[in-house]
Protein backbone atom coordinates (compact mmCIF):
# COMPACT_ATOMS: atom_id res chain seq x y z
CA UNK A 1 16.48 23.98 -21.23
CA UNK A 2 18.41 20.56 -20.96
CA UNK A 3 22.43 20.24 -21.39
CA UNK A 4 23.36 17.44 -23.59
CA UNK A 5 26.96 17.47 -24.31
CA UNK A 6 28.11 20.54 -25.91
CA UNK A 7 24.56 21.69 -27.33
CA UNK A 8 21.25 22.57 -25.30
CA UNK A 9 17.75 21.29 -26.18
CA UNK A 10 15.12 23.53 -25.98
CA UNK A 11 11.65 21.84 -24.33
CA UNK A 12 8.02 23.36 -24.08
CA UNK A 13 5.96 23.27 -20.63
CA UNK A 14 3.91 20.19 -21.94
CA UNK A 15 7.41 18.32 -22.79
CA UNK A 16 8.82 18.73 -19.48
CA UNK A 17 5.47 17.45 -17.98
CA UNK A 18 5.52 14.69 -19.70
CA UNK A 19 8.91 13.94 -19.05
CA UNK A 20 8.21 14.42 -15.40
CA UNK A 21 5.39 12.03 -15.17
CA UNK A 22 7.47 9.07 -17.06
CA UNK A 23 10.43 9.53 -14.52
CA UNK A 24 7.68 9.46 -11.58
CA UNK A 25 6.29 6.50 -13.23
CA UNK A 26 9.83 4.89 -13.03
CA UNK A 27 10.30 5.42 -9.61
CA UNK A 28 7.35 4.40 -8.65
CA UNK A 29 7.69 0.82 -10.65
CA UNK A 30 10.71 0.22 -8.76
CA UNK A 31 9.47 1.22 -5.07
CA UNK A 32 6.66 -1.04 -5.67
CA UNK A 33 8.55 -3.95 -7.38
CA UNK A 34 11.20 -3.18 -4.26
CA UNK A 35 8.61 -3.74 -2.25
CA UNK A 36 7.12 -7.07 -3.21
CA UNK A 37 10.78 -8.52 -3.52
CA UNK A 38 10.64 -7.29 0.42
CA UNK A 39 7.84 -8.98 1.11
CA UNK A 40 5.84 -5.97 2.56
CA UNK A 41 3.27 -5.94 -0.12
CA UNK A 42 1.10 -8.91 -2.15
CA UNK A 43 2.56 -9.75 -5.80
CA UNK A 44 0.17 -8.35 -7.83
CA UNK A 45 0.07 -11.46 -10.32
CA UNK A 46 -0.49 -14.35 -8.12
CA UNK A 47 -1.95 -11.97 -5.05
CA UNK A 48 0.79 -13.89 -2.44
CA UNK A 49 3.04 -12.38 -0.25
CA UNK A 50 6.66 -13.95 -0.58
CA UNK A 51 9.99 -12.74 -0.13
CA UNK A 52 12.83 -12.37 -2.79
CA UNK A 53 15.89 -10.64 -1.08
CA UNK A 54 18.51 -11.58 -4.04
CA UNK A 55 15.92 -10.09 -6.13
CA UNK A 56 15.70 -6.77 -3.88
CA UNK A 57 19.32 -6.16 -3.30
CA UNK A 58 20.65 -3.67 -5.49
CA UNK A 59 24.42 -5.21 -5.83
């Protein structure tokens, strides 16, 4: 069961799974994007290593 505001919504097994994989998915797009802007890993469109730390600070 999920609070939203005053109300609750009600979710099967299969929703909750699914809603579990997309937020994994999410994290996982930012640790790797985090980690190209780092320069730890290659960009995966032009296969170079660079470094972008604007781009990985979080402020």
């Amino acid at each position: 069961m999920i609070f939203v505001g005053k109300g609750s919504v009600k979710m099967s097994e299969k929703e909750i799974s699914n809603v579990n994989r997309y937020f994994f998915n999410l994290i996982t797009m930012f640790a790797s994007s985090a980690w190209c802007q780092l320069g730890k890993i290659q960009d995966p469109v032009d296969g170079k290593i660079k470094k972008d730390l604007k781009g990985a600070d979080n402020d």
